[in-house]
N, C-alpha and C. Protein backbone atom coordinates (compact mmCIF):
# COMPACT_ATOMS: atom_id res chain seq x y z
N UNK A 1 0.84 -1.18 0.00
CA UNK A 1 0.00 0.00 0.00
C UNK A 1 0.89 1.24 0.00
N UNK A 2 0.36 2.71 -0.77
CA UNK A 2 1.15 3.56 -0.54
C UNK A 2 -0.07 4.68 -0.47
N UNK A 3 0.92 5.86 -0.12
CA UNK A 3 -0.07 6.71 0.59
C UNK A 3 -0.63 7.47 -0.79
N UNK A 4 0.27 7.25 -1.74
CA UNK A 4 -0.68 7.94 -2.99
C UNK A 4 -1.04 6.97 -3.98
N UNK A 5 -1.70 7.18 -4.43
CA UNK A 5 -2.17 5.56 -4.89
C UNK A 5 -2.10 5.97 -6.56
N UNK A 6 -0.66 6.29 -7.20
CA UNK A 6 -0.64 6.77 -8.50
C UNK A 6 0.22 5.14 -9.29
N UNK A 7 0.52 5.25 -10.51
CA UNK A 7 1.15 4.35 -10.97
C UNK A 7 2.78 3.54 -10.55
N UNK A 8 2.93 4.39 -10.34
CA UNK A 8 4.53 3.65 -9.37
C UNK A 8 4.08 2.49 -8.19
N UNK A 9 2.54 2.82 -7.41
CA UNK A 9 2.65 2.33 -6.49
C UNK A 9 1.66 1.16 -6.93
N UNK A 10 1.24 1.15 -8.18
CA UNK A 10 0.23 0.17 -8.85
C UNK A 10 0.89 -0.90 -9.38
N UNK A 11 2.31 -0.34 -9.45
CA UNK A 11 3.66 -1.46 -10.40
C UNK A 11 3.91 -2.11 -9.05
N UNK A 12 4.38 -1.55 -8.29
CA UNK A 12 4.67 -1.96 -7.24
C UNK A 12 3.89 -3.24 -6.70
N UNK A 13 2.73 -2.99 -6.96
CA UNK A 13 1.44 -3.83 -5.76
C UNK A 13 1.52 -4.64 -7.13
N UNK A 14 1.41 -4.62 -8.50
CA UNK A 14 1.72 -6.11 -9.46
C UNK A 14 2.64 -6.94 -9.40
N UNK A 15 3.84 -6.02 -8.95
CA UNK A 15 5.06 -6.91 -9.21
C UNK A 15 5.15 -7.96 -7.71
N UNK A 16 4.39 -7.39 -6.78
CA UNK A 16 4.21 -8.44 -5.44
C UNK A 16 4.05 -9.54 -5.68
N UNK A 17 2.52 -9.17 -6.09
CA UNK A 17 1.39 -10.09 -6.56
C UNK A 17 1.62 -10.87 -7.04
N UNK A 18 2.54 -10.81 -8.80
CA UNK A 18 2.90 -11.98 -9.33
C UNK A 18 3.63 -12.55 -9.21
N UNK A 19 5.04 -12.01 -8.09
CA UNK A 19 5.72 -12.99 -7.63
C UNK A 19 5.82 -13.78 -6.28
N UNK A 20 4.50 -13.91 -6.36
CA UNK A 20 3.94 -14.68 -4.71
C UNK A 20 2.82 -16.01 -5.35
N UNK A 21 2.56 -15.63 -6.70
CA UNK A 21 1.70 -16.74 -7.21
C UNK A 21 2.93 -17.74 -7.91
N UNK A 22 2.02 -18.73 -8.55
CA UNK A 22 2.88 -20.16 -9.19
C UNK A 22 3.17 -19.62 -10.55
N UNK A 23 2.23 -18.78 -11.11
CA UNK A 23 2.03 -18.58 -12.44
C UNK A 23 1.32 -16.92 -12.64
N UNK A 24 2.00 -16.34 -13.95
CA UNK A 24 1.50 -15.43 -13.64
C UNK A 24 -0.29 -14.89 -14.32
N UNK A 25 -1.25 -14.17 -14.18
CA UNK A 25 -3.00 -14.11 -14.31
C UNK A 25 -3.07 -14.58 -15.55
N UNK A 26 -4.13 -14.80 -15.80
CA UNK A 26 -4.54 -14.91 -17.29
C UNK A 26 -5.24 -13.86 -17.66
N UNK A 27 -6.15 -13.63 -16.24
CA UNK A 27 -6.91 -12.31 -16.84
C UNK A 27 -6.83 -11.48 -15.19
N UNK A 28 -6.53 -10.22 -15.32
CA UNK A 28 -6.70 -9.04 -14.64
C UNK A 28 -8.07 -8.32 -14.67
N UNK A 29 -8.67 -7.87 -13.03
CA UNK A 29 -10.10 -7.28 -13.92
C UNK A 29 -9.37 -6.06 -12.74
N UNK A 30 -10.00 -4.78 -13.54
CA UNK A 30 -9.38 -3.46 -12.73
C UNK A 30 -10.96 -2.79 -12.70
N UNK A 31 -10.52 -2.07 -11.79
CA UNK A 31 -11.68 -0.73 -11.82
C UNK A 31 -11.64 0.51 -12.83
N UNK A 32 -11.52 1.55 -13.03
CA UNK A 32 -11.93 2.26 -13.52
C UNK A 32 -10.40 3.56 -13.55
N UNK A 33 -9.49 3.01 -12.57
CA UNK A 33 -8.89 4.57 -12.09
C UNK A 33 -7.90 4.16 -13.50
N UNK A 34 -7.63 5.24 -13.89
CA UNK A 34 -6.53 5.03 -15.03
C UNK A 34 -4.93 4.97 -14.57
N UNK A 35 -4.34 5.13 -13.33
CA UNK A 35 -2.66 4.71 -13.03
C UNK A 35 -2.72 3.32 -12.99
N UNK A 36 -4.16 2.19 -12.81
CA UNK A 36 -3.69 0.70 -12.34
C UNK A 36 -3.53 0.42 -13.76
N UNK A 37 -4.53 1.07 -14.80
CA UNK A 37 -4.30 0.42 -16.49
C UNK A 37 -2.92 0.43 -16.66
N UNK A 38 -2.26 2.41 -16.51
CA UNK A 38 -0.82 2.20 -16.92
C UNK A 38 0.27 1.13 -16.60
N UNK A 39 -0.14 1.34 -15.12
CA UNK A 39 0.85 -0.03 -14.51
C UNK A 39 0.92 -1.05 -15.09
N UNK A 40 -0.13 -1.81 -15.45
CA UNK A 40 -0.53 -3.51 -16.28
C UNK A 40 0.10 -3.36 -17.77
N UNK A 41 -0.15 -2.05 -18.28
CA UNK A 41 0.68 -1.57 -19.62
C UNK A 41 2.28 -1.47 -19.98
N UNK A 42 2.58 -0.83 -18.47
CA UNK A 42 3.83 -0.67 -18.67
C UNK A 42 4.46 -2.07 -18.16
N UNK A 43 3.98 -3.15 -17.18
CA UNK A 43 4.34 -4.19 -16.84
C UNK A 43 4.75 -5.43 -18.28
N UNK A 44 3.48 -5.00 -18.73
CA UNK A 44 3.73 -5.99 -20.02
C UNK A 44 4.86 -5.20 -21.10
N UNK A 45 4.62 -4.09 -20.81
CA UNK A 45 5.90 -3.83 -21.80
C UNK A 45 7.58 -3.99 -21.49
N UNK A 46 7.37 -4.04 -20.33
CA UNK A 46 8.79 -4.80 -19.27
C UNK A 46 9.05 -5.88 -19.37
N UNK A 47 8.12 -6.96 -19.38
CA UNK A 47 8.23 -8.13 -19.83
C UNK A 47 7.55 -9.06 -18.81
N UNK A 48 7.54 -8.27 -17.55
CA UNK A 48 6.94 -8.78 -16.29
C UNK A 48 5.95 -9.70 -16.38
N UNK A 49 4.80 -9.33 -17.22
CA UNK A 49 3.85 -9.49 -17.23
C UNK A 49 3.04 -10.39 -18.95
N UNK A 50 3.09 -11.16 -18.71
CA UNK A 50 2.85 -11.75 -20.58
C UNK A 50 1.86 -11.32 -21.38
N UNK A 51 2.15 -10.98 -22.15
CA UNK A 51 1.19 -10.28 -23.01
C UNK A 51 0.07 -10.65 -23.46
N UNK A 52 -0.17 -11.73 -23.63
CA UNK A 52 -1.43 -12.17 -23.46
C UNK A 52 -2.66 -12.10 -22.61
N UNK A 53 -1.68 -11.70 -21.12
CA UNK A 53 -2.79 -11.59 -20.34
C UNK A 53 -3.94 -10.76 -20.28
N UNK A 54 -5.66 -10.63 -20.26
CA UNK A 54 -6.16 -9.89 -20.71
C UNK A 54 -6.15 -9.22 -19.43
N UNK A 55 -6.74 -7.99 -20.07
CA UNK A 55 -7.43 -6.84 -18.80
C UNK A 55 -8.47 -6.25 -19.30
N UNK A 56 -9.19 -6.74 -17.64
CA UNK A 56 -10.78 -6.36 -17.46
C UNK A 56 -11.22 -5.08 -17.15
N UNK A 57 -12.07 -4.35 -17.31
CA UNK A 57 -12.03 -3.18 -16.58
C UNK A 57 -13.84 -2.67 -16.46
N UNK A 58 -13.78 -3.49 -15.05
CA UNK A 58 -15.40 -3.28 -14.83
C UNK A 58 -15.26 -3.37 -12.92
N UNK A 59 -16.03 -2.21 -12.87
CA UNK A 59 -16.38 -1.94 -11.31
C UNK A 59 -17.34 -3.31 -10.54
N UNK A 60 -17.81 -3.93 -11.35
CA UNK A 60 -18.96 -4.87 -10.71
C UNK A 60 -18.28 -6.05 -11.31
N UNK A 61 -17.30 -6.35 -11.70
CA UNK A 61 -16.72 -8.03 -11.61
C UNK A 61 -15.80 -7.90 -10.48
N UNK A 62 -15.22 -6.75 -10.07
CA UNK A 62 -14.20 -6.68 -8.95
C UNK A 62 -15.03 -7.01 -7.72
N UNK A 63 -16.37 -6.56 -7.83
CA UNK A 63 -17.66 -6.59 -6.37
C UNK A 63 -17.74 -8.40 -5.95
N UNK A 64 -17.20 -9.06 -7.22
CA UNK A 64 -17.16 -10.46 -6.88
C UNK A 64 -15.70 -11.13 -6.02
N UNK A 65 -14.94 -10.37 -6.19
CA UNK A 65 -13.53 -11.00 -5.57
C UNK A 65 -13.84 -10.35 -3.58
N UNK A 66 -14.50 -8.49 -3.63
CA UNK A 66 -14.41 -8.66 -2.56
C UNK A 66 -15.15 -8.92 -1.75
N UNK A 67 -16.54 -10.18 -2.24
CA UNK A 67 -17.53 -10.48 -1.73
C UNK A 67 -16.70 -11.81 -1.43
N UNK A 68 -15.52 -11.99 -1.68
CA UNK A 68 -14.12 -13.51 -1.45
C UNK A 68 -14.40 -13.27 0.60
N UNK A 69 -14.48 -12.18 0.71
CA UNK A 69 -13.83 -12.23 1.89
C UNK A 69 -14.96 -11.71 2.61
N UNK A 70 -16.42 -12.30 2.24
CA UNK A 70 -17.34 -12.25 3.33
C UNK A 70 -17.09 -13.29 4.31
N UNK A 71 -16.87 -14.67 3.99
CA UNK A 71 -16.71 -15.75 5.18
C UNK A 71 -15.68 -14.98 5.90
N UNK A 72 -14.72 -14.95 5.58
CA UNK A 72 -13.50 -14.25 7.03
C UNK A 72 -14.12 -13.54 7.64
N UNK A 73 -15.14 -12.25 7.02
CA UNK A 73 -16.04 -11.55 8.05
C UNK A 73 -17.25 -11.62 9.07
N UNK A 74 -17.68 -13.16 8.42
CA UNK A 74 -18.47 -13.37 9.49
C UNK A 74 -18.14 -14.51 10.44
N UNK A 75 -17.20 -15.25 10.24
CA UNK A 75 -16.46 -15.79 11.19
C UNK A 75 -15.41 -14.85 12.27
N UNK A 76 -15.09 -13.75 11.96
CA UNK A 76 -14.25 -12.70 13.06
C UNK A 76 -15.36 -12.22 13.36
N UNK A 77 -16.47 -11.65 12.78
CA UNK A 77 -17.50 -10.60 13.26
C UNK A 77 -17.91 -11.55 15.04
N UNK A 78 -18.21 -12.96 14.92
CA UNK A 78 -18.53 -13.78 15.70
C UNK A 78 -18.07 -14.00 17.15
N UNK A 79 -16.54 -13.18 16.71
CA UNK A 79 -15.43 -13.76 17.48
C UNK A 79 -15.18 -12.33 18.14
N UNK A 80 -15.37 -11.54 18.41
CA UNK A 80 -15.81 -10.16 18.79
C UNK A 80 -14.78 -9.60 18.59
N UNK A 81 -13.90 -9.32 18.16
CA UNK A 81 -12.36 -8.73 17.79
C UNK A 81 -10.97 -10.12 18.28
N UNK A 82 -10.32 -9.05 18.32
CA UNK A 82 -9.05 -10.35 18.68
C UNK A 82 -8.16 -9.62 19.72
N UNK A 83 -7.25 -10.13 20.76
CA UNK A 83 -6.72 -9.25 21.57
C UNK A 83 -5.49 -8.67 21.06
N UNK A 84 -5.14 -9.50 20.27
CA UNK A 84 -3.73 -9.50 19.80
C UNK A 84 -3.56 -9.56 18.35
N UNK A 85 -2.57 -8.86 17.78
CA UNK A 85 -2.34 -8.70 16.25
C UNK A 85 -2.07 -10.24 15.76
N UNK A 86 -1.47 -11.29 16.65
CA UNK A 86 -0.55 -12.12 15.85
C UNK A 86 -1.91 -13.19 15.79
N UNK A 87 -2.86 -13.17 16.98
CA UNK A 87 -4.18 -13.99 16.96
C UNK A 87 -4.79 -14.09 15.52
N UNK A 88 -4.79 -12.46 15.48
CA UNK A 88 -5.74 -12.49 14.26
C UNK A 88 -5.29 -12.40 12.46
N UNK A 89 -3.80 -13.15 12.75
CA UNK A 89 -3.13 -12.54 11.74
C UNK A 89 -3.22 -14.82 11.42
N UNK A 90 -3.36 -15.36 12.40
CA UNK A 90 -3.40 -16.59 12.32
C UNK A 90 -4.12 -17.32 12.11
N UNK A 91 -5.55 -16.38 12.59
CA UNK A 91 -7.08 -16.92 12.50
C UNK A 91 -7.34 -16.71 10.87
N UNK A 92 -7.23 -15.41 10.15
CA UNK A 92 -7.56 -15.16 8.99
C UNK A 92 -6.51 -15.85 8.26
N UNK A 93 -5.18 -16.31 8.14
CA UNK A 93 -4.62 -17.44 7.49
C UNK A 93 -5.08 -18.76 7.16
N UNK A 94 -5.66 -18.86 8.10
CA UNK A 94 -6.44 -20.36 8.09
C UNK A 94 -7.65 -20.22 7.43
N UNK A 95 -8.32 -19.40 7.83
CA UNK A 95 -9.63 -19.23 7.07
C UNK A 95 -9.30 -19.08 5.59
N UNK A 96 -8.52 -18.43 5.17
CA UNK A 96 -8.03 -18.52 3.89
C UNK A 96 -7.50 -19.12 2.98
N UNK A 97 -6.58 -20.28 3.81
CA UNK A 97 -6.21 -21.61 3.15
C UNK A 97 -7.07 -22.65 2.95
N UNK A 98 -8.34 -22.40 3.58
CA UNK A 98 -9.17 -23.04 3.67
C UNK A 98 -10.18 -22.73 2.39
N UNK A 99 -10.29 -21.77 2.07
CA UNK A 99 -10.78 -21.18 1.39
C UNK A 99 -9.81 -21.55 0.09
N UNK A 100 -8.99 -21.34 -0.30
CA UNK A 100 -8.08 -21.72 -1.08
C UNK A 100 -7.86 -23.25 -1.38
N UNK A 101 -8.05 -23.57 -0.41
CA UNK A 101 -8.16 -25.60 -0.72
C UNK A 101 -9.73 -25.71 -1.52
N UNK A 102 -10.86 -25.27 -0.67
CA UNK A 102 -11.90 -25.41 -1.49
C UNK A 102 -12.39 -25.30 -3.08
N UNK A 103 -11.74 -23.62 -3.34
CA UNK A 103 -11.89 -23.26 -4.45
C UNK A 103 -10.59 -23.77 -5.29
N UNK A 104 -10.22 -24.56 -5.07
CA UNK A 104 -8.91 -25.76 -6.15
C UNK A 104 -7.44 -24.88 -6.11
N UNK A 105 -7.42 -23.45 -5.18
CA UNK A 105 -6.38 -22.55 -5.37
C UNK A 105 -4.66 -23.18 -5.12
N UNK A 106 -4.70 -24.34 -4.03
CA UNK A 106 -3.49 -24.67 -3.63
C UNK A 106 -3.52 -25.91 -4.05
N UNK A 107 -2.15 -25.91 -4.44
CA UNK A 107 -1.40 -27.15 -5.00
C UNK A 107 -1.43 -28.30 -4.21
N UNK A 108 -2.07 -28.78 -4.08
CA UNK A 108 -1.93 -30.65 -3.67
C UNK A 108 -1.48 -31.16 -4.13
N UNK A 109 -1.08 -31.78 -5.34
CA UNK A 109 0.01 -32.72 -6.10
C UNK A 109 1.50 -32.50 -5.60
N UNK A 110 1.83 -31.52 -4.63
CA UNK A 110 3.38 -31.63 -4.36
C UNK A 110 3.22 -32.31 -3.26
N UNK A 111 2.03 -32.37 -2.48
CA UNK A 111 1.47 -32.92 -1.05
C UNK A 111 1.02 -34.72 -1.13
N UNK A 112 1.18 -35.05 -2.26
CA UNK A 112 0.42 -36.34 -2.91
C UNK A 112 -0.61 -36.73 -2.40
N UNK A 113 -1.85 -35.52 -2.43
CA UNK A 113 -3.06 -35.68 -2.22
C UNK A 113 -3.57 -35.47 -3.26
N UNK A 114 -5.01 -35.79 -3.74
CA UNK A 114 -5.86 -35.20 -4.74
C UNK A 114 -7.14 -35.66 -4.24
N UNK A 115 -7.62 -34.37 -4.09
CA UNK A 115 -9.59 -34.86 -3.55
C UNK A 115 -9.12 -35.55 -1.98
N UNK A 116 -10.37 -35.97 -1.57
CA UNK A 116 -9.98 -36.87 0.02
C UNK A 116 -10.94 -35.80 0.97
N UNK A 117 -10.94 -36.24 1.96
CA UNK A 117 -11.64 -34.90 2.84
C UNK A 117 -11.16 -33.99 3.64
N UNK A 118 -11.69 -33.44 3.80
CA UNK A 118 -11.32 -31.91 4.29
C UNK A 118 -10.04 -32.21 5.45
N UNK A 119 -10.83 -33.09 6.12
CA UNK A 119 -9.45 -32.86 7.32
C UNK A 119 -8.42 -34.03 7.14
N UNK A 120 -8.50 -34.82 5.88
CA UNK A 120 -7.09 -35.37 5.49
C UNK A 120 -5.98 -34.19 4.90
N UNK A 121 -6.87 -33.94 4.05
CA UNK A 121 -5.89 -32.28 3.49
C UNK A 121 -5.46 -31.47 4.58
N UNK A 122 -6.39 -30.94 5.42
CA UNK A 122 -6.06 -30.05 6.47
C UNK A 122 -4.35 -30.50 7.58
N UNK A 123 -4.71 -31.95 7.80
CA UNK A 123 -3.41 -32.43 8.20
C UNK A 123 -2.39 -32.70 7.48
N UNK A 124 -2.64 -32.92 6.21
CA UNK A 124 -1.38 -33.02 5.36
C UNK A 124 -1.21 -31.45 5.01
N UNK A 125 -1.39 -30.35 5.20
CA UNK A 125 -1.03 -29.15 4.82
C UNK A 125 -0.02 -28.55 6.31
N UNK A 126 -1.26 -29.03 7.64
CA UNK A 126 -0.45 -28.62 8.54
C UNK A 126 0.87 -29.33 8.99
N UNK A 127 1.14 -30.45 8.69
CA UNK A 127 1.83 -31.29 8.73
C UNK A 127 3.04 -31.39 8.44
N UNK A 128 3.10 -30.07 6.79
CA UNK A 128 4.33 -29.79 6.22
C UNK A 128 5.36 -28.49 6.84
């Protein structure tokens, strides 16, 4: 995050992004502000970023990624805050890997699982 939210700091927050995933998007969906377009523009013209990848640019497909993170909110909402930063920095990890196992996001084949139930995965993840 930066305190001005212009294109330097839009390269910045891509170049994180794609080097924390396995692979880099196929498709990008943005909102509307014009420094995140430049960023994705100038990324692909760096090489960062493959050219193929498309970009979206609609205010109401983005309303779907941050409706991702209603379960985390009503599982903390439940939990009445947290006392401590590192509590809640541990609680929403989990909820998220969890979330990420469901929706097919994390790699199981390095784990030599595929499919099985929830809390075989869950122990073979915590396990490693």
């Amino acid at each position: 995050m930066s305190t001005r939210r212009d294109a330097a700091a839009a390269k910045a927050f891509f170049r994180k992004a794609i080097r924390s995933q396995q692979r880099p998007p196929q498709t990008i969906t943005l909102d509307g502000y014009a420094a995140s377009h430049r960023a994705v523009r100038e990324l692909k013209a760096d090489g960062c970023l493959p050219t193929e990848t498309k970009l979206r640019s609609s205010k109401y497909l983005k309303n779907l990624i941050e409706q991702d993170h209603r379960g985390v909110k009503q599982r903390i909402a439940v939990m009445l805050g947290f006392k401590q930063f590192r509590n809640a920095a541990i609680t929403v990890a989990g909820i998220e890997l969890m979330h990420r196992i469901r929706k097919g996001q994390f790699g199981l084949r390095r784990l030599g699982i595929q499919g099985g139930a929830a809390s075989r995965i869950w122990n073979a993840i915590l396990g490693v």
